[in-house]
N, C-alpha and C. Protein backbone atom coordinates (compact mmCIF):
# COMPACT_ATOMS: atom_id res chain seq x y z
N UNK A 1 5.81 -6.92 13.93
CA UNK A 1 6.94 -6.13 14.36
C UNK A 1 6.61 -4.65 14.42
N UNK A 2 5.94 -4.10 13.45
CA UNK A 2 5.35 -2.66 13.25
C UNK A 2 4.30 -2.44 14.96
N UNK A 3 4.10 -3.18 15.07
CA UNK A 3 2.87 -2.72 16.51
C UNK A 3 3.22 -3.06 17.51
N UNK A 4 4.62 -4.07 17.31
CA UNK A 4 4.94 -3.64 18.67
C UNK A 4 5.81 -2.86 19.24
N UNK A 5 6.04 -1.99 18.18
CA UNK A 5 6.74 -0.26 18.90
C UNK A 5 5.97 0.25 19.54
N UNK A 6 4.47 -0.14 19.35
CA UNK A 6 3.52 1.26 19.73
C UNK A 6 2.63 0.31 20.75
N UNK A 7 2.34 -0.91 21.06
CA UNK A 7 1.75 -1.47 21.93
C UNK A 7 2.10 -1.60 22.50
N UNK A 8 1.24 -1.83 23.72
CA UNK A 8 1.00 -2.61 25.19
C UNK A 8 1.42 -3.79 24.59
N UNK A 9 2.57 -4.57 25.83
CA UNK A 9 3.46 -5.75 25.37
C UNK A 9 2.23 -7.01 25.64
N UNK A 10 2.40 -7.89 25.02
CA UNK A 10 1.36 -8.69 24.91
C UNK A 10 -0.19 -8.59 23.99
N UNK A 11 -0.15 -7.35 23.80
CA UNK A 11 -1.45 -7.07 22.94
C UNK A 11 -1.83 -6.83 21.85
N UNK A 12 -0.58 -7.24 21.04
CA UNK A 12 -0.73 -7.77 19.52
C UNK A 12 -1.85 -9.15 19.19
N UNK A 13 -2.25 -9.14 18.35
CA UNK A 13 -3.58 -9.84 18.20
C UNK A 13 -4.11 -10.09 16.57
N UNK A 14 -3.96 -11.78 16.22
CA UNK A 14 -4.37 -11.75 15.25
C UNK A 14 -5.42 -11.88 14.67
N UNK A 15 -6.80 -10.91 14.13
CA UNK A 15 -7.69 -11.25 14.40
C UNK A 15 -8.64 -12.34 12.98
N UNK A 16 -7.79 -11.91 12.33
CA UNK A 16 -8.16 -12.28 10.67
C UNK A 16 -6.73 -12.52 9.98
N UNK A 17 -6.89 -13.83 9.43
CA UNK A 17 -5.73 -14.51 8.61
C UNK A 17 -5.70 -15.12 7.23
N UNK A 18 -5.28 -14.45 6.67
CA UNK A 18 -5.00 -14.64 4.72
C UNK A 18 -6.26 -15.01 4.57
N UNK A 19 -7.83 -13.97 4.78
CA UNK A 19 -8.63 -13.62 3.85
C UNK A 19 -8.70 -14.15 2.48
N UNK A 20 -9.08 -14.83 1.59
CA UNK A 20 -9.17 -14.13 0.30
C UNK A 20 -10.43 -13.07 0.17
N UNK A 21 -10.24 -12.20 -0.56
CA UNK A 21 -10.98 -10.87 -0.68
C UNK A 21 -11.55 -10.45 -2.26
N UNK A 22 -11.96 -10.80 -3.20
CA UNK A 22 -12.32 -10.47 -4.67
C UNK A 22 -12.97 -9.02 -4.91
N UNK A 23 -11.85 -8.61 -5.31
CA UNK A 23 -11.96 -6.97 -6.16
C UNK A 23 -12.55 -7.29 -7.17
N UNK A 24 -12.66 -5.99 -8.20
CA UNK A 24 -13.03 -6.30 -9.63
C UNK A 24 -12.29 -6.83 -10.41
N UNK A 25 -11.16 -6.52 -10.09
CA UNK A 25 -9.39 -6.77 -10.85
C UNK A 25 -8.58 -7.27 -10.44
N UNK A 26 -8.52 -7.69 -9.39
CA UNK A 26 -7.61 -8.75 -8.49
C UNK A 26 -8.21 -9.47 -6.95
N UNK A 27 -7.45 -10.50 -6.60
CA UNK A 27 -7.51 -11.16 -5.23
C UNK A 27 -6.74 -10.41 -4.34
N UNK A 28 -7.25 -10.25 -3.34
CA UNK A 28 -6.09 -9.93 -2.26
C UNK A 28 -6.23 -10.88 -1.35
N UNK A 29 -5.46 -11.34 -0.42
CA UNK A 29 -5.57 -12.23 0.98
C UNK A 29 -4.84 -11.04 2.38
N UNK A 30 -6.03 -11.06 2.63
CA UNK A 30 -6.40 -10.00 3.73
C UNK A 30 -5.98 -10.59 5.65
N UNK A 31 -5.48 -10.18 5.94
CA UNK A 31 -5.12 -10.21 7.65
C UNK A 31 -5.30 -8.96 8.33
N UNK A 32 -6.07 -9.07 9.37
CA UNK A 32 -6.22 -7.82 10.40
C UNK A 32 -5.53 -8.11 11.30
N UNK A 33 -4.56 -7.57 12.28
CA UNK A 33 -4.17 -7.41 13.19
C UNK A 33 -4.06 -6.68 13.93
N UNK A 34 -4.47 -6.43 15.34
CA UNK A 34 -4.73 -4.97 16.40
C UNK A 34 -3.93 -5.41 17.70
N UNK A 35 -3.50 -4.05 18.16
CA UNK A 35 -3.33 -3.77 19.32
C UNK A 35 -3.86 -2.92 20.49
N UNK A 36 -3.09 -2.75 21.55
CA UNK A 36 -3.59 -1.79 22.54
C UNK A 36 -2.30 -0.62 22.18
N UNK A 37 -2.63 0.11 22.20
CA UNK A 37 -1.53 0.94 22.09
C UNK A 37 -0.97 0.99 23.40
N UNK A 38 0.33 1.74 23.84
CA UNK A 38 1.12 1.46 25.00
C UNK A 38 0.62 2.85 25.96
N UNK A 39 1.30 3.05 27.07
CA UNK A 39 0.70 4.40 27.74
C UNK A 39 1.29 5.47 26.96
N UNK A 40 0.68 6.65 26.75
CA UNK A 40 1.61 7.29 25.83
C UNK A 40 1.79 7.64 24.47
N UNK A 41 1.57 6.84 24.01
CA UNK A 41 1.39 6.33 22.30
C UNK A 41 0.21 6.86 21.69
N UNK A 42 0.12 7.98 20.63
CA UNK A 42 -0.83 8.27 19.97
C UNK A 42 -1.15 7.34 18.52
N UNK A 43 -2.15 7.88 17.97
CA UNK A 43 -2.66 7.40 16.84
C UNK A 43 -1.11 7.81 15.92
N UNK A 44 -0.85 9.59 16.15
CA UNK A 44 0.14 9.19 15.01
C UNK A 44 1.46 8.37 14.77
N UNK A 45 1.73 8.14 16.05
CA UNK A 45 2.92 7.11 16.65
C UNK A 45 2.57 6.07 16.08
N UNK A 46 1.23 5.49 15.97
CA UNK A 46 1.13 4.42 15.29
C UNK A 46 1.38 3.76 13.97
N UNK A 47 0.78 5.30 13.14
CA UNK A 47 0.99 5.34 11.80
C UNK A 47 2.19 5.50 11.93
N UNK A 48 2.93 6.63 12.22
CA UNK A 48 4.35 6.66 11.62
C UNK A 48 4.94 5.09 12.06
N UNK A 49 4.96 4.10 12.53
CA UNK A 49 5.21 2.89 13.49
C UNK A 49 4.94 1.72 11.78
N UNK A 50 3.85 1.81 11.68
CA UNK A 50 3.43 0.90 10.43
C UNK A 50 3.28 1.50 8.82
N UNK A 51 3.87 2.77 8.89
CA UNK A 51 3.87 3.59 7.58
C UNK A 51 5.62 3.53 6.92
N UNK A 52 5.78 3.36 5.86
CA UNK A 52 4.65 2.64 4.78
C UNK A 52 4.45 1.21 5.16
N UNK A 53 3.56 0.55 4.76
CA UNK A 53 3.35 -0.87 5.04
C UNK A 53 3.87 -1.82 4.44
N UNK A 54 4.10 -2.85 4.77
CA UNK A 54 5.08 -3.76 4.52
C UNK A 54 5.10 -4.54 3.45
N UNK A 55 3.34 -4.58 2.75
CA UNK A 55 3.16 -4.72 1.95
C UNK A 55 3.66 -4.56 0.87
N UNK A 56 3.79 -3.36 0.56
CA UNK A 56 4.71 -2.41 -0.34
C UNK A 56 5.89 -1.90 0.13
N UNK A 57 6.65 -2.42 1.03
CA UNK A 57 8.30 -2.35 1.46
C UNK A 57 8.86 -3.48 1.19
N UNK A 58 8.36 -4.43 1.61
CA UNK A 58 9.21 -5.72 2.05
C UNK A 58 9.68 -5.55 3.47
N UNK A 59 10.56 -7.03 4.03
CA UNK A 59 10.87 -6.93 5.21
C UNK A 59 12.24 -7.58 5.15
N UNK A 60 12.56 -7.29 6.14
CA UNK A 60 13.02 -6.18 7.06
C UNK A 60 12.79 -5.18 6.43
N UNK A 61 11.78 -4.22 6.89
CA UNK A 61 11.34 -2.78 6.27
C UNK A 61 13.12 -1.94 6.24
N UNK A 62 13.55 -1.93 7.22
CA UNK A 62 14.70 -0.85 7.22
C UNK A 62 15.28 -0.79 5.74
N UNK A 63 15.89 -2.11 5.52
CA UNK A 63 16.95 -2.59 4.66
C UNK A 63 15.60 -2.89 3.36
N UNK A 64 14.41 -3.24 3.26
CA UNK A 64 14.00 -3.05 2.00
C UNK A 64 13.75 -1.77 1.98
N UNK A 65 13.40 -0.71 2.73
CA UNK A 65 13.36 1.02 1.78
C UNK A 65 15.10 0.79 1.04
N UNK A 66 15.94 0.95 2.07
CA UNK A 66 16.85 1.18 1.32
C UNK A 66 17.19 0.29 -0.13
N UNK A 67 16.81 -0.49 -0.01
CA UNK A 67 16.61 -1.34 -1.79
C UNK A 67 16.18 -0.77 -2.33
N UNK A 68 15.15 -0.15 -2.21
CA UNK A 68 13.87 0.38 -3.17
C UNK A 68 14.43 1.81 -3.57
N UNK A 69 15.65 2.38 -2.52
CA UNK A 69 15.96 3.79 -2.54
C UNK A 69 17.07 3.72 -3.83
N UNK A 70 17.70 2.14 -3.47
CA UNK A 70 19.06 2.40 -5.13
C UNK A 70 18.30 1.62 -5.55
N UNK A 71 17.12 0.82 -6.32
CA UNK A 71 16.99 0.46 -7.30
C UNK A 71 15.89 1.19 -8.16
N UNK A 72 14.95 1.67 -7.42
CA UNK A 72 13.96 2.55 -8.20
C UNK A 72 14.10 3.73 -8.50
N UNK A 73 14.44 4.19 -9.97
CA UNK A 73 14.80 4.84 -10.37
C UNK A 73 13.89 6.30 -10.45
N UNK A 74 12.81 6.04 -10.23
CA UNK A 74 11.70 7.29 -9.91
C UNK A 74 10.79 6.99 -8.79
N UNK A 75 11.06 7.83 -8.08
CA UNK A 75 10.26 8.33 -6.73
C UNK A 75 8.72 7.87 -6.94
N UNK A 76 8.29 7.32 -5.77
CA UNK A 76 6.93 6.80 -5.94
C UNK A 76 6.02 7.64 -5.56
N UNK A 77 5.76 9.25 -5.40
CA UNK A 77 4.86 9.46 -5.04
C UNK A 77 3.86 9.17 -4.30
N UNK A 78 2.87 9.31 -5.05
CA UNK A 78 1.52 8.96 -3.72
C UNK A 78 1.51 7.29 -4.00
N UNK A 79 1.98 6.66 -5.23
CA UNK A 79 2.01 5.31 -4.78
C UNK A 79 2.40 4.51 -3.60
N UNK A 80 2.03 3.53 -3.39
CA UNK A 80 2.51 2.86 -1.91
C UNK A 80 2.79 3.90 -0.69
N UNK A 81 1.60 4.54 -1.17
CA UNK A 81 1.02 5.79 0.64
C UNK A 81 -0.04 5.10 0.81
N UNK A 82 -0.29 6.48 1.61
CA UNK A 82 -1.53 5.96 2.07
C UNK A 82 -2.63 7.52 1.93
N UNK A 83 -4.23 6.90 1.87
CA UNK A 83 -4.74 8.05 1.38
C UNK A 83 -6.09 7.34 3.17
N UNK A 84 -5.97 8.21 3.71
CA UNK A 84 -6.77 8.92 4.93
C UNK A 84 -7.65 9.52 6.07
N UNK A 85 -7.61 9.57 6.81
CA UNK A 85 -7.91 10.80 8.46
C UNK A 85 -6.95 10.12 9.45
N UNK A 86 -6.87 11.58 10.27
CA UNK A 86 -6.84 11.44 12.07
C UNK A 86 -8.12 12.46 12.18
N UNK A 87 -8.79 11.59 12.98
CA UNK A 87 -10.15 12.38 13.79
C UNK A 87 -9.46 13.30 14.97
N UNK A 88 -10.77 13.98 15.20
CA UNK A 88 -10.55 14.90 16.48
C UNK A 88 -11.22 13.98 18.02
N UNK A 89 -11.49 12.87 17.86
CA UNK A 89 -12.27 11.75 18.39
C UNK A 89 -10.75 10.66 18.83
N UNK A 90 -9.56 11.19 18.18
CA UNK A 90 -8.95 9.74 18.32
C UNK A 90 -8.62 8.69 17.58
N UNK A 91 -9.55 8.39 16.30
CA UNK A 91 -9.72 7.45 15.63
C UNK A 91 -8.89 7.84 14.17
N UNK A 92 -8.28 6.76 13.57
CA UNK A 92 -7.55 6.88 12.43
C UNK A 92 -8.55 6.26 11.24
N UNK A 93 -8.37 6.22 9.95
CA UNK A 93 -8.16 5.30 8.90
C UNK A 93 -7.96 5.60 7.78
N UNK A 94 -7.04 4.66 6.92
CA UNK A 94 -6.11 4.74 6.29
C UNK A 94 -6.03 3.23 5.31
N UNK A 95 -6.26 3.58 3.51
CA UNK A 95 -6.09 2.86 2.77
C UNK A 95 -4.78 3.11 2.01
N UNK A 96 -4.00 2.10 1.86
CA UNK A 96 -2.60 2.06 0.92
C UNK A 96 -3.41 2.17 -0.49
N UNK A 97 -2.21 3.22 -1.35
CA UNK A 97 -2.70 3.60 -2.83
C UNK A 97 -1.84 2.66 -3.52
N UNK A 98 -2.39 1.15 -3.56
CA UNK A 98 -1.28 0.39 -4.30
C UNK A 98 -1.66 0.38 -6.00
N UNK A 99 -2.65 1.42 -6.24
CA UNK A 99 -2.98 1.72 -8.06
C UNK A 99 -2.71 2.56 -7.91
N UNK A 100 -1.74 3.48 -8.63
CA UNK A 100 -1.94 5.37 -8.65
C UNK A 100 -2.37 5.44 -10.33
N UNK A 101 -3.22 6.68 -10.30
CA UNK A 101 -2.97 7.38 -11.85
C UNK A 101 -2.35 8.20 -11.25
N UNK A 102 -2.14 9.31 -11.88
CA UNK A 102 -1.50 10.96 -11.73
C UNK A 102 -1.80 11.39 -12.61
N UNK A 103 -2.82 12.73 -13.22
CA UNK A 103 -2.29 13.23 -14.67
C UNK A 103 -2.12 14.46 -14.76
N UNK A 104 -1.13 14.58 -15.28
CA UNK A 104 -0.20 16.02 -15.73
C UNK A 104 -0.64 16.50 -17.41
N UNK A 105 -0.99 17.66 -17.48
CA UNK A 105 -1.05 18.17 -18.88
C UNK A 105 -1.00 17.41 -19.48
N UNK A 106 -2.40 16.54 -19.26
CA UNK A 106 -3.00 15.22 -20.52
C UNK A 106 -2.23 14.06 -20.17
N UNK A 107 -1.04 14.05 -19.74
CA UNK A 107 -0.26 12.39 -19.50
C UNK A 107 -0.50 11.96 -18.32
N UNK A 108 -1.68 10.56 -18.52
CA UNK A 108 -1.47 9.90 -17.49
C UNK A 108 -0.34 9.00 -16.86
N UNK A 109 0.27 9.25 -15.37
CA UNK A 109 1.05 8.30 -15.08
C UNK A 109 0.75 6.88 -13.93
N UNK A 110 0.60 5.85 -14.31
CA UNK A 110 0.28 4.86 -13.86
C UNK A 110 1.12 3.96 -12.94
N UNK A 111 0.86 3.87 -11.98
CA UNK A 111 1.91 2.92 -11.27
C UNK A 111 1.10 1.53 -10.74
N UNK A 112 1.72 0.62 -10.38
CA UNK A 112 1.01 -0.74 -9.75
C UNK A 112 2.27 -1.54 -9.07
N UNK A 113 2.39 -2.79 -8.58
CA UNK A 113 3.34 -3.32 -8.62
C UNK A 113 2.46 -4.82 -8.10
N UNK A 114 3.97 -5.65 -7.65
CA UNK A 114 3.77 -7.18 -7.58
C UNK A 114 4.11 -7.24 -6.27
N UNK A 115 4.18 -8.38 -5.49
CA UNK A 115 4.77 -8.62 -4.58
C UNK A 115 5.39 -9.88 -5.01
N UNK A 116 7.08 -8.94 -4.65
CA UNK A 116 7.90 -10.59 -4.84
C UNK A 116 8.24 -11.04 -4.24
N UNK A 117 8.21 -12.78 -3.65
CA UNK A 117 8.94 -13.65 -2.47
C UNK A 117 9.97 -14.09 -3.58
N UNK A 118 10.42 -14.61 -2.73
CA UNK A 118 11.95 -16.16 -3.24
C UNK A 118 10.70 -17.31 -4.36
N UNK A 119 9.84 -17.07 -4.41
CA UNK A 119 9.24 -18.31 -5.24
C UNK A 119 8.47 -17.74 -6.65
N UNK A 120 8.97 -16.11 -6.42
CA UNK A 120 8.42 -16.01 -7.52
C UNK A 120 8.58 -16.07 -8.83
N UNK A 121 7.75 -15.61 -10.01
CA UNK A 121 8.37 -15.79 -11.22
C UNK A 121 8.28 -14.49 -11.83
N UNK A 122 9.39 -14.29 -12.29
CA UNK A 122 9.41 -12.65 -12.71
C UNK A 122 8.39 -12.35 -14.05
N UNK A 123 8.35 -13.21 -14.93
CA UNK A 123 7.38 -13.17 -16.14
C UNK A 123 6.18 -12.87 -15.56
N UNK A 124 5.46 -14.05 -14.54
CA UNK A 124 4.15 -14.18 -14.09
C UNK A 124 3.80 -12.55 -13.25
N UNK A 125 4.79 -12.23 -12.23
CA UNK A 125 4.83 -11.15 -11.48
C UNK A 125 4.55 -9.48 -12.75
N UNK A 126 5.16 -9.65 -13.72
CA UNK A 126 5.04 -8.09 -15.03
C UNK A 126 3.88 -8.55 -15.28
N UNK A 127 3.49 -10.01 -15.62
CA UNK A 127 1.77 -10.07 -16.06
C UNK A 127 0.93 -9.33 -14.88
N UNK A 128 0.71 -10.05 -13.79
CA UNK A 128 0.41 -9.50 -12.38
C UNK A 128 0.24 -8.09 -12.87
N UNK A 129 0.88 -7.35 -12.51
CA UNK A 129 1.62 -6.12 -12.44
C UNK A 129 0.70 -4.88 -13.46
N UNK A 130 0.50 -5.41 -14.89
CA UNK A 130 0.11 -5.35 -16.08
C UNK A 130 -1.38 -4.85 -15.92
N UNK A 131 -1.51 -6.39 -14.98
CA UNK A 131 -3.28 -6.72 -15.23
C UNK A 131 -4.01 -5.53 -14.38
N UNK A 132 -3.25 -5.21 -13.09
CA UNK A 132 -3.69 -4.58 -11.82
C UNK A 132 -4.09 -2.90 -12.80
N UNK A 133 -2.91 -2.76 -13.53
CA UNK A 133 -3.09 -1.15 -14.43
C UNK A 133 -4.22 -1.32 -15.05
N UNK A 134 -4.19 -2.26 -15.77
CA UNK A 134 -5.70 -2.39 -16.83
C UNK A 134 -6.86 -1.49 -16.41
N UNK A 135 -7.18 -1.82 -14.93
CA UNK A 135 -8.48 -1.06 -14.77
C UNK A 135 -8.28 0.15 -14.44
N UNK A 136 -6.82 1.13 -14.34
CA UNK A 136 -7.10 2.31 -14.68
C UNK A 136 -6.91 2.88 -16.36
N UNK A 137 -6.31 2.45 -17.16
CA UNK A 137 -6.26 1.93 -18.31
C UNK A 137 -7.65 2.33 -18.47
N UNK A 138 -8.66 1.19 -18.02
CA UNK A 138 -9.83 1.34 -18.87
C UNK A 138 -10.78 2.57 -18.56
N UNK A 139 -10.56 2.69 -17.48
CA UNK A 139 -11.03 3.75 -17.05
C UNK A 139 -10.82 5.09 -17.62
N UNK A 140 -9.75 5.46 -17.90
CA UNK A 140 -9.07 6.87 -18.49
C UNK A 140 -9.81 6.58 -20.25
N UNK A 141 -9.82 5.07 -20.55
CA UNK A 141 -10.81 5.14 -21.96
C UNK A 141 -11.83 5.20 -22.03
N UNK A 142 -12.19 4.86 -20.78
CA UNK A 142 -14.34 4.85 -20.91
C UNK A 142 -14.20 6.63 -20.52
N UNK A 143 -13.63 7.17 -19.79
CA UNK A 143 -13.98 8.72 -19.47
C UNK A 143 -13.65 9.22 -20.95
N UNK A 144 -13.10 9.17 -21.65
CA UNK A 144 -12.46 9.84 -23.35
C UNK A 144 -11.53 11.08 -22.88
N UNK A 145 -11.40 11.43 -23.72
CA UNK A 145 -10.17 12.72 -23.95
C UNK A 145 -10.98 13.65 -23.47
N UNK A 146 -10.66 14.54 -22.57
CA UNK A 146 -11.29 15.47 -21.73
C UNK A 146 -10.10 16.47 -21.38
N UNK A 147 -9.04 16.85 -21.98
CA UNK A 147 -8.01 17.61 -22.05
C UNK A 147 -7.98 19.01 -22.76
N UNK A 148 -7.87 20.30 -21.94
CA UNK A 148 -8.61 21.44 -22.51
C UNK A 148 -6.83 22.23 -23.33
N UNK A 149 -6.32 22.35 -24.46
CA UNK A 149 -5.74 23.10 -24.78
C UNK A 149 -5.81 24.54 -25.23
């Protein structure tokens, strides 16, 4: 639905379907999908078109931001963005920050999340959720206290 605001009708294209993909710390199941863009249509038309991703919205994107707008009680920051280019060539790319740290005067703040369908289980999903932080977790302990007062 996201590409075809910005494509040439017919030229949605699936090229890769539920991947599995092995991180250090989790599975993902990966799908590529491309288009032609339409006459007209830039790179940033595109992004703004599939930003944020659906991944981290839910769908119907419209009506899940607005969920996410009354139920989450703190603003997500650079979580569920995206970190970047637009070339001077034309060309985009763009990874979603679905781990954030942040740290402020020594406090790290950590975000992660789950993805929930209708089948999920809310216990299993906070484990999920949990596990994904761990590896910045460990990370902020293998670097040590490095905080200058």
């Amino acid at each position: 639905n996201d590409l075809a605001k910005i494509a040439e009708p017919g030229s949605v294209e699936v090229k890769e379907f539920m991947t599995l993909v092995k991180y250090s710390h989790v599975k993902h199941l990966v799908s590529r999908v491309e288009a032609r863009l339409r006459d007209g249509a830039t790179m940033y038309d595109a992004f703004k078109a599939v930003f944020p991703a659906g991944t981290v919205s839910g769908a119907p994107k419209p009506r899940a931001m607005e969920i996410i707008e009354e139920l989450e009680p703190i603003r997500r920051g650079p979580y569920a963005g995206a970190v970047g280019y637009f070339s001077l060539n034309g060309c985009c790319d763009f990874a979603i920050t679905i781990r954030t740290l942040i740290r402020r005067s020594c406090i790290a703040y950590i975000q992660a999340g789950a993805g929930i369908v209708r089948e999920s289980i809310p216990e299993r999903e906070w484990k999920e959720t949990q596990h994904k932080m761990m590896a910045l977790v460990r990370a902020l302990e293998e670097a040590g206290e490095r905080c200058a007062y």
